[in-house]
Protein backbone atom coordinates (compact mmCIF):
# COMPACT_ATOMS: atom_id res chain seq x y z
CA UNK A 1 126.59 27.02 18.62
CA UNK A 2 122.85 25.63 16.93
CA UNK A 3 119.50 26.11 18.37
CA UNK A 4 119.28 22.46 17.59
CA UNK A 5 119.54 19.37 15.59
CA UNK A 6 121.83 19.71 12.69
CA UNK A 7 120.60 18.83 9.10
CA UNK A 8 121.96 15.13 9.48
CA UNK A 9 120.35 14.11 12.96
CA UNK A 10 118.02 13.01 11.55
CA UNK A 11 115.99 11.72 7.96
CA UNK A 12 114.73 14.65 5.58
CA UNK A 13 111.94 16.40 6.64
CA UNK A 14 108.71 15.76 4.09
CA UNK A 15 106.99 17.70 1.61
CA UNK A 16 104.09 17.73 4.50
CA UNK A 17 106.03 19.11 6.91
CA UNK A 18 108.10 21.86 4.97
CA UNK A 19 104.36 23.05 3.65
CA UNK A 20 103.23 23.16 7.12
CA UNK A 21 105.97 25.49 7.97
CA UNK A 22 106.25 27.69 5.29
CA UNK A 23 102.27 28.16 5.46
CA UNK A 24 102.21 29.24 8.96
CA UNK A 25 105.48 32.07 8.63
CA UNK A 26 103.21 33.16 5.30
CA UNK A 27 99.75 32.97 7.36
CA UNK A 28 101.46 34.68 10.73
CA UNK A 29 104.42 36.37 10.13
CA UNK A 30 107.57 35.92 12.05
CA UNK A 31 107.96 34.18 14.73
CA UNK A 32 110.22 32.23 17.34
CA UNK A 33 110.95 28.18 16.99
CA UNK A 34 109.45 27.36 19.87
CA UNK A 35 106.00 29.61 18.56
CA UNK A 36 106.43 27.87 15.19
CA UNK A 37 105.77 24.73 16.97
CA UNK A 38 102.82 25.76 18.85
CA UNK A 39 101.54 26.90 15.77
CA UNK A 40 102.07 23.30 13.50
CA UNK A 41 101.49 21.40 16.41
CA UNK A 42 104.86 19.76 15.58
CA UNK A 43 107.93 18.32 17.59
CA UNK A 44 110.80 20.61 18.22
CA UNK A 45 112.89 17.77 16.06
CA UNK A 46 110.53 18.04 13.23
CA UNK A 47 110.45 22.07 13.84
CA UNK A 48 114.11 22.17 13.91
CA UNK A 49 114.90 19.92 10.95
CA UNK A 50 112.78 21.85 8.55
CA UNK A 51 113.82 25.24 9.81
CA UNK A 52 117.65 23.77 9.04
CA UNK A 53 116.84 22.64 6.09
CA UNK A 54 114.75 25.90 4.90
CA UNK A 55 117.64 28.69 6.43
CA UNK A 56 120.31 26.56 4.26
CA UNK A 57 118.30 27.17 0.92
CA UNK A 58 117.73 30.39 1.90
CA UNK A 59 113.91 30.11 1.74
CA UNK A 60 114.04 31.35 5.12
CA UNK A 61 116.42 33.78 7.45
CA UNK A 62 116.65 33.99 10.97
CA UNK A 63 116.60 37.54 12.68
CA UNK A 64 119.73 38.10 15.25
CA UNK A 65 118.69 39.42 17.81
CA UNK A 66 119.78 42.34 20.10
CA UNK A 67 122.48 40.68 22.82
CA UNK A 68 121.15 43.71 24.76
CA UNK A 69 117.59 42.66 24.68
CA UNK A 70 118.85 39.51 26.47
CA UNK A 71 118.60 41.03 29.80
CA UNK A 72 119.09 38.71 33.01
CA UNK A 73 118.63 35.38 30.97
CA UNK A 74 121.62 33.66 29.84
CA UNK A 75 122.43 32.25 26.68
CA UNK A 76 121.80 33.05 23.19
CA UNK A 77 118.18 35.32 22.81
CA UNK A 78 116.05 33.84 20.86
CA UNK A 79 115.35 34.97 16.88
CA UNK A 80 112.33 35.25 14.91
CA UNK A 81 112.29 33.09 11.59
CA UNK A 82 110.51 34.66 8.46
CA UNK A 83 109.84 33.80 4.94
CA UNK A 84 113.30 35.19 2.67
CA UNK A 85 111.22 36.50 0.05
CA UNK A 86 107.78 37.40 -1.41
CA UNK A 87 107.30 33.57 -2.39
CA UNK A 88 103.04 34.77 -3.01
CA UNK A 89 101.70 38.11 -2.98
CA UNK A 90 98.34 39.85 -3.18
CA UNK A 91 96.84 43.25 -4.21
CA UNK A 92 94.13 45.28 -2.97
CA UNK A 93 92.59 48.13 -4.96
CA UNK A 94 89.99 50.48 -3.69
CA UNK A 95 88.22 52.86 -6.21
CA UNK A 96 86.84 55.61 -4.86
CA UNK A 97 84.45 59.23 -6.46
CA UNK A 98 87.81 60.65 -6.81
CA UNK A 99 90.51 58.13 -6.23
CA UNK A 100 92.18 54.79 -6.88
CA UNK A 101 94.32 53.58 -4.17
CA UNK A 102 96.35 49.84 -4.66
CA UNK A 103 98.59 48.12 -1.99
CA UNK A 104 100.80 45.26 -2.60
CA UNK A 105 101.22 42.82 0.07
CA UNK A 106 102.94 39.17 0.53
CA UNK A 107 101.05 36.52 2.23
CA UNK A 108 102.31 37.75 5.77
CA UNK A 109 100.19 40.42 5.24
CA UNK A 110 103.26 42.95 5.34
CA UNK A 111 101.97 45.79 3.12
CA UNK A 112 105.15 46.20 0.62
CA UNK A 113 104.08 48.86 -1.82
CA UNK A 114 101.15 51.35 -1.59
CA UNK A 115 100.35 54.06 -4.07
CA UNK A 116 97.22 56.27 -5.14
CA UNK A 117 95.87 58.53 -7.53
CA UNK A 118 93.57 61.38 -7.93
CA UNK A 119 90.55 61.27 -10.72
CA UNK A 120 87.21 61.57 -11.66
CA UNK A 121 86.26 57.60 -11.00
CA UNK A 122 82.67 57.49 -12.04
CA UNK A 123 83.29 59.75 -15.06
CA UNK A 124 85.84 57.80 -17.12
CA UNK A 125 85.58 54.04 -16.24
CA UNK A 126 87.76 53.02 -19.17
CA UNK A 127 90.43 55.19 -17.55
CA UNK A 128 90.50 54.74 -14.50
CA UNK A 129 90.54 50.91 -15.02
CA UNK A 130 94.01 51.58 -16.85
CA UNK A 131 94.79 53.39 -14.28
CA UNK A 132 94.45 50.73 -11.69
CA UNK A 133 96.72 48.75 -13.81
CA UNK A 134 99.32 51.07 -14.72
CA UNK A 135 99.23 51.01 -10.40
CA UNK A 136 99.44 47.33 -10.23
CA UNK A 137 102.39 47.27 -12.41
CA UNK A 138 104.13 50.06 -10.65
CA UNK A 139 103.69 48.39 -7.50
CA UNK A 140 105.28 45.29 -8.05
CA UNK A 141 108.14 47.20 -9.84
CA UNK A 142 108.40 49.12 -6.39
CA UNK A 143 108.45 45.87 -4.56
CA UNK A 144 110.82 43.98 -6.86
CA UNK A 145 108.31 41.31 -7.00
CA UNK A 146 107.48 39.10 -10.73
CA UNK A 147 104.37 39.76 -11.65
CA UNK A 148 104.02 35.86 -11.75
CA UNK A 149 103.37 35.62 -7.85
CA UNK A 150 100.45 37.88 -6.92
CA UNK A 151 98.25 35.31 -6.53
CA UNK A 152 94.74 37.72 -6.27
CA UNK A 153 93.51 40.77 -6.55
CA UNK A 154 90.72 42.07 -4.88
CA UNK A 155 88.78 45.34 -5.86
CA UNK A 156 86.32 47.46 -3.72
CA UNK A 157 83.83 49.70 -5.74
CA UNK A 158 81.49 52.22 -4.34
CA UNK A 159 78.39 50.17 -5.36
CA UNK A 160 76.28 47.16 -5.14
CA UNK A 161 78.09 44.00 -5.99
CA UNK A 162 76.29 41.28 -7.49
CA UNK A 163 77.73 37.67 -6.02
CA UNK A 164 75.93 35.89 -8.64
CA UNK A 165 76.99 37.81 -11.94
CA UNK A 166 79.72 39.78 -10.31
CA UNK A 167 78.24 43.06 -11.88
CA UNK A 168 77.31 46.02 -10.15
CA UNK A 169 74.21 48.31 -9.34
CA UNK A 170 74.75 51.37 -11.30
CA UNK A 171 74.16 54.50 -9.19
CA UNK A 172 74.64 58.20 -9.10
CA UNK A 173 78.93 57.58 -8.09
CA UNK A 174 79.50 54.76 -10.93
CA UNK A 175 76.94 56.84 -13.51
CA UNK A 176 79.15 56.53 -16.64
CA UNK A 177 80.00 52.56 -15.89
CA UNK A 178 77.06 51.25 -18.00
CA UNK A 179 78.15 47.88 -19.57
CA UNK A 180 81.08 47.72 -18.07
CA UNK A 181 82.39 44.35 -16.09
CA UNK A 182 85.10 45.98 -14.11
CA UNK A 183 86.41 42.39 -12.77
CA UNK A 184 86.70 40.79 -16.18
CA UNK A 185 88.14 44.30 -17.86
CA UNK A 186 90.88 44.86 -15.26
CA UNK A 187 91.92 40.84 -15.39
CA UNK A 188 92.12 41.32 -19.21
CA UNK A 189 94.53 44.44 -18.62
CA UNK A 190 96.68 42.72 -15.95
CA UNK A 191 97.08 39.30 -16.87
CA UNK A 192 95.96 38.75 -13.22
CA UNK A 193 92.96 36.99 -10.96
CA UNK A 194 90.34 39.82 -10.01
CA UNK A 195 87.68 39.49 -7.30
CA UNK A 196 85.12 42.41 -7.37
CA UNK A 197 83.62 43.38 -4.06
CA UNK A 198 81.98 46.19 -2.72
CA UNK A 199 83.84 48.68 -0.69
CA UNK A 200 81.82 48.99 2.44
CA UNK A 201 82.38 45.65 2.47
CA UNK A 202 85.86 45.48 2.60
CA UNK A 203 86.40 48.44 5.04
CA UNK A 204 83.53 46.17 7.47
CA UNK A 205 86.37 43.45 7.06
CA UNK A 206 89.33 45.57 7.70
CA UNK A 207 88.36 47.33 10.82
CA UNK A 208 87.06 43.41 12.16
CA UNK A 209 89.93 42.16 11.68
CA UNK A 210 93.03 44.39 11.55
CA UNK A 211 91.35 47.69 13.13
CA UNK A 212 89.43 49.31 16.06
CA UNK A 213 86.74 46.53 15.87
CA UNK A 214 89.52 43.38 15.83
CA UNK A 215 88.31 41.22 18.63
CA UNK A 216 85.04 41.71 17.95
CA UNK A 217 82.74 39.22 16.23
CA UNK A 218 79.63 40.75 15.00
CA UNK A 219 80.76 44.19 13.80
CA UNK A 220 78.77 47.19 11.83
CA UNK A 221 80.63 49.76 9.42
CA UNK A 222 79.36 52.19 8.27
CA UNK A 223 80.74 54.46 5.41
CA UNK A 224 80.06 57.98 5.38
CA UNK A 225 81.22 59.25 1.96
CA UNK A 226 79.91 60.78 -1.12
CA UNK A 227 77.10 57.85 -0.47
CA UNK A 228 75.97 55.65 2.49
CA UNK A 229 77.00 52.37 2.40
CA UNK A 230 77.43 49.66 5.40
CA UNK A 231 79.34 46.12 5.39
CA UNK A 232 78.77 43.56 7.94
CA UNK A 233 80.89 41.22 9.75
CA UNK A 234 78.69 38.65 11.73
CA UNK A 235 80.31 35.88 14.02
CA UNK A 236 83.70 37.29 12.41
CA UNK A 237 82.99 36.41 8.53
CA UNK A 238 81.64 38.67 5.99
CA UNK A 239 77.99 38.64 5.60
CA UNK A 240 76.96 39.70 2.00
CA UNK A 241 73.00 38.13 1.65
CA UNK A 242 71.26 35.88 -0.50
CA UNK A 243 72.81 37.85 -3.73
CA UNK A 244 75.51 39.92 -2.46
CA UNK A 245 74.02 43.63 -1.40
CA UNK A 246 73.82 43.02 1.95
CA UNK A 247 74.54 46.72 3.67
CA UNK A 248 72.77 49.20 1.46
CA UNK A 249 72.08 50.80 4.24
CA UNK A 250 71.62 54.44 2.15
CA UNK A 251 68.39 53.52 0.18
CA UNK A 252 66.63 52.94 3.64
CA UNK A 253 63.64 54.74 3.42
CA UNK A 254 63.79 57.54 6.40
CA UNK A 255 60.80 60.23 4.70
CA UNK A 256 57.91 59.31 2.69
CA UNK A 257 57.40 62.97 1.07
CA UNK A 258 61.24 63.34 0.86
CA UNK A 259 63.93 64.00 -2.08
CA UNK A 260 63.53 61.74 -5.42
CA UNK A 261 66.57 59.26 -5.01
CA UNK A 262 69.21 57.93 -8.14
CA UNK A 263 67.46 53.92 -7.14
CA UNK A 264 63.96 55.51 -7.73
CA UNK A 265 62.58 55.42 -4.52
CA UNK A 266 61.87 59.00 -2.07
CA UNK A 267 63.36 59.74 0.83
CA UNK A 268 66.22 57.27 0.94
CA UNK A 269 68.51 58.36 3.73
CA UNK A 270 71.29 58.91 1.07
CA UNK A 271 69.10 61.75 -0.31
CA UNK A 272 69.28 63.06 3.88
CA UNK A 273 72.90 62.45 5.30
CA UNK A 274 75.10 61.60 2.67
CA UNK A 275 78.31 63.97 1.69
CA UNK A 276 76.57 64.88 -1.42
CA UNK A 277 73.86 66.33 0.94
CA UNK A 278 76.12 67.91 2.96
CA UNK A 279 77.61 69.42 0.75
CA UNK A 280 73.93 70.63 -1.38
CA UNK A 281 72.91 72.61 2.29
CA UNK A 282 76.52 73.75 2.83
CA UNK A 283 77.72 75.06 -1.08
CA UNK A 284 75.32 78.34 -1.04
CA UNK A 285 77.36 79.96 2.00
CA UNK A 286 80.50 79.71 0.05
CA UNK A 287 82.00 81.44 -3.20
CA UNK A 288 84.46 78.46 -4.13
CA UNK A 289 82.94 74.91 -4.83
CA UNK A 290 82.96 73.04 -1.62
CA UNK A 291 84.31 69.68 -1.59
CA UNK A 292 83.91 66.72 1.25
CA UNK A 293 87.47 67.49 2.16
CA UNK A 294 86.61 71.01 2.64
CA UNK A 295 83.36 70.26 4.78
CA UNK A 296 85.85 68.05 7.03
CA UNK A 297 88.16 71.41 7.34
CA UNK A 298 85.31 73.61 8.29
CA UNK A 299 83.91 71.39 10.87
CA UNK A 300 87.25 70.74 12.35
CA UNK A 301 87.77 74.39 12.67
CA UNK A 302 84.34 74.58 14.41
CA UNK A 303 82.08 76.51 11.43
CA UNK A 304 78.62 76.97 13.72
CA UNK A 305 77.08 75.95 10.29
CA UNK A 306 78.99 73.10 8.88
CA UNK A 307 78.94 71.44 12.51
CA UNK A 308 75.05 71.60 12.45
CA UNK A 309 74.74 70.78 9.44
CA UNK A 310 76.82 67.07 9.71
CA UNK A 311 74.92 66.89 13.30
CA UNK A 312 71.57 66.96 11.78
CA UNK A 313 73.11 64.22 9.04
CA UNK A 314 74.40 61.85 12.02
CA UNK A 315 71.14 62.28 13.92
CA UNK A 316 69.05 60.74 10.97
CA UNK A 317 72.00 58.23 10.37
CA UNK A 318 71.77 56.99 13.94
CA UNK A 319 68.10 55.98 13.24
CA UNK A 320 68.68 54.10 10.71
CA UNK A 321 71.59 52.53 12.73
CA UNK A 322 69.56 52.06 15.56
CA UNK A 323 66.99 50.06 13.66
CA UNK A 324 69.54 47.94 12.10
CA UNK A 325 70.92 46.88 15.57
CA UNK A 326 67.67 46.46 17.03
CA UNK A 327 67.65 43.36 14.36
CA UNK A 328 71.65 42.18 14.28
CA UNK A 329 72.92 43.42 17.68
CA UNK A 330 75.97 43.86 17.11
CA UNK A 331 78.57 44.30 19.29
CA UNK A 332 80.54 47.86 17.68
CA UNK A 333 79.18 49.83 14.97
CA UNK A 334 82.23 51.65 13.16
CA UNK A 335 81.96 55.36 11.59
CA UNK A 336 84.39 55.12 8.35
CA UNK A 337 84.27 57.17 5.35
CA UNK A 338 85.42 60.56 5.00
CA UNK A 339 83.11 62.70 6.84
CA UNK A 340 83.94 60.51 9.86
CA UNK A 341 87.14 61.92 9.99
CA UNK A 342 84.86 65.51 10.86
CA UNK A 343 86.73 65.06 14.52
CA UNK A 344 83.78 64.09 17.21
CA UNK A 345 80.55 66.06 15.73
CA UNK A 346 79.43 63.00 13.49
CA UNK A 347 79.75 60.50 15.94
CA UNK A 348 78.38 61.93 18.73
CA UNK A 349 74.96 62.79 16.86
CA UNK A 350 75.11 59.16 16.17
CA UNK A 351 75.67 57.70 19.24
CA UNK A 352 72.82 60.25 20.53
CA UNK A 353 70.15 58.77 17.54
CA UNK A 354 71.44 55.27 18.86
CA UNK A 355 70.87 55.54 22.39
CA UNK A 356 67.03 57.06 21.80
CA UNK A 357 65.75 54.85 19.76
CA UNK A 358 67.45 51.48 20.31
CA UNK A 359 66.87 49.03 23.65
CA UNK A 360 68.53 49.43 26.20
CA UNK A 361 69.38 46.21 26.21
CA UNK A 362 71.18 47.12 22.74
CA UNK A 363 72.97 49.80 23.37
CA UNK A 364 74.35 49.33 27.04
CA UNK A 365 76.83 47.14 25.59
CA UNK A 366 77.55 48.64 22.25
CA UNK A 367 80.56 50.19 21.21
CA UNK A 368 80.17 53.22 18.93
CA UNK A 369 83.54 53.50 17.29
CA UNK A 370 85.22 56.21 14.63
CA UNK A 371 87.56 54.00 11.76
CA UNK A 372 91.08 53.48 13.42
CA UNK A 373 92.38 53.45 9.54
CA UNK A 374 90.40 55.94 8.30
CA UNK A 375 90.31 56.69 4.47
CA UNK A 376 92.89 53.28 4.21
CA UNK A 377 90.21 51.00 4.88
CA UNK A 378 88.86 50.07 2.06
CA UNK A 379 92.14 49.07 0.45
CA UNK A 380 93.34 47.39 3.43
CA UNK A 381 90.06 45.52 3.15
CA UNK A 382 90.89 44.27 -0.18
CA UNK A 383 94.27 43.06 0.86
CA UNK A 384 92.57 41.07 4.00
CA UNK A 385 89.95 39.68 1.75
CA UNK A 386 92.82 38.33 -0.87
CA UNK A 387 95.23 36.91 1.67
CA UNK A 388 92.67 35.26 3.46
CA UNK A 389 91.15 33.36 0.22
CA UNK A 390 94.80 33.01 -1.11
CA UNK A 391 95.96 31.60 2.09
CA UNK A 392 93.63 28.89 2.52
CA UNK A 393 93.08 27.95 -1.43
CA UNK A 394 96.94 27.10 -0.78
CA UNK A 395 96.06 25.14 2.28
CA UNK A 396 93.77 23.46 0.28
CA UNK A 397 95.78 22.89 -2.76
CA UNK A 398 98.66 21.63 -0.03
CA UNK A 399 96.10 19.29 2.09
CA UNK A 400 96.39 21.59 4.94
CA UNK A 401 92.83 22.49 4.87
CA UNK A 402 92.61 21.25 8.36
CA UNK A 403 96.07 23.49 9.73
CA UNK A 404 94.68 26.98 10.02
């Protein structure tokens, strides 16, 4: 028994309408015939001639189904078609203070390999740029992928991107990356396409589109790490500003007479809430060095002082939030970043900054929301920000610039 036309009903499918297949099983996963043709806006003949013709070359499979999942219906269940094998794939690394994390993914957006390491990031920049690669390499040896088809990678640093030059703003977290041009350095090292982008950007993206914000189109993250940073996704796209810096959200200034801050200025909010902070007011009351990880522990386990002390942080980062939706209004404002992850002690000092000095008219129908992927974002960021400008640079190279 078929699901339809055989291979000689009818005249070859074209190059057009293969392309238009193929794209929308890489852009949307697996799915049924009759949601393929929703999706191309082709006839089931067309449909079911190309899926023929792709299932006999083996460029795609079809699922079989579960006869038990039939249930009252008769006939065959339907199965779900899907690309054979990573045709195009995409990586995503995120550098973090102390960390390099890389995922592999092909252009379904199914996540095949993920790894990380532990180092000193803005210490050794020459290392931990090998590093990245050595990661690279071991990821498409995990996913038995050539190195031939990752079509992008993307890279999140902690620090001001440049759209222009594609350098960075060197602050206290990148200190020891003077003269270095990480997207040029780790191409050279991986024979690859690299796209530099700031992190807080990239987790802004991921929780827009794949996390606790998805639905939403104006969205607000905000990264509570070593630093303050903030990404912003505005009528669902990425908004980066006339040169790129969009978000830098920690060199607000919140007190005139306050600390001296790495950018120059005093009184940055940085210099007030960040993790370093935290960590200055909290390291006296212990005997071992204290570490964000650690300050996460102790407020979890309710420590009077490490609870106050991340309170008093997400009261004078909710002012600086408020002020920021007073001018964007968005419609969520996300909590990622480590210290988030401080159970509900961070957010709620937020939400309580928020509510007192924002509108009403703001705040009645924001949503104050902790990261759904937590300390994952950033890197799942980078793998959403290189499928989506791999996916349609193919549409466009395939004249299907009008499909998605």
């Amino acid at each position: 028994m078929t699901n339809g036309p055989s291979r000689a009903s009818g005249p070859a499918p074209s190059p057009s309408q293969r392309e238009h297949v193929l794209y929308a099983l890489s852009r949307y996963g697996a799915m049924s015939r009759a949601r393929l043709r929703e999706v191309t806006g082709r006839s089931r003949t067309s449909v079911w001639a190309v899926v023929s013709d792709l299932v006999a070359d083996g460029t795609v499979v079809e699922d079989v189904p579960d006869p038990d999942t039939r249930g009252s219906h008769s006939g065959r269940p339907p199965g779900l078609l899907r690309l054979a094998k990573t045709a195009d794939a995409v990586v995503g690394v995120d550098f973090g203070r102390t960390h390099i994390r890389a995922a592999l993914a092909d252009l379904s957006g199914r996540i095949l390999a993920e790894q990380q390491v532990l180092m000193q990031v803005d210490d050794f920049a020459a290392e931990s740029l090998s590093a990245a690669a050595k990661l690279v390499s071991e990821l498409t040896a995990e996913a038995g992928i050539d190195r031939e088809v990752v079509r992008q990678v993307v890279v999140g640093l902690p620090a001001p991107v440049n759209r222009a030059t594609g350098s960075i703003t060197l602050g206290r977290v990148l200190n020891n990356w003077a003269g270095v041009v990480p997207a040029t350095e780790l191409e050279e090292r991986i024979g690859m396409p690299v796209w530099l982008e700031n992190n807080a950007n990239l987790g802004a993206l991921a929780e827009a589109w794949e996390g606790v914000a998805s639905g939403i189109d104006d969205v607000l993250y905000v990264k509570v790490s070593s630093g303050i940073g903030a990404g912003l996704v505005l009528n669902g796209k990425l908004y980066k500003g006339a040169a790129g810096i969009a978000g830098e959200i920690g060199h607000v200034l919140v007190d005139e007479d306050g600390a001296l801050c790495w950018c120059g200025s005093r009184g940055c909010l940085d210099t007030l809430a960040s993790g370093r902070r935290i960590i200055e007011l909290l390291q006296p009351t212990r005997s071992e060095p204290l570490t964000l990880d650690g300050v996460v522990q102790l407020v979890r386990d309710g420590e009077p002082l490490a609870c106050r002390i991340v309170s008093d942080a997400g009261r004078t980062l909710g002012r600086a939030i408020a002020d920021l939706c007073a001018s964007l209004n968005p419609g969520a404002v996300v909590l990622g970043g480590l210290v988030s992850a401080a159970g509900d002690v961070l957010v709620d000092a937020v939400g309580e900054s928020v509510r007192r000095y924002a509108q009403p008219a703001i705040t009645d129908g924001l949503r104050l929301l902790r990261s759904s992927l937590g300390t994952r974002a950033e890197v799942v960021g980078a793998v959403t920000f290189a499928l989506d400008s791999t996916r349609r640079r193919l549409a466009d190279d395939r004249g299907l610039s009008g499909f998605d």
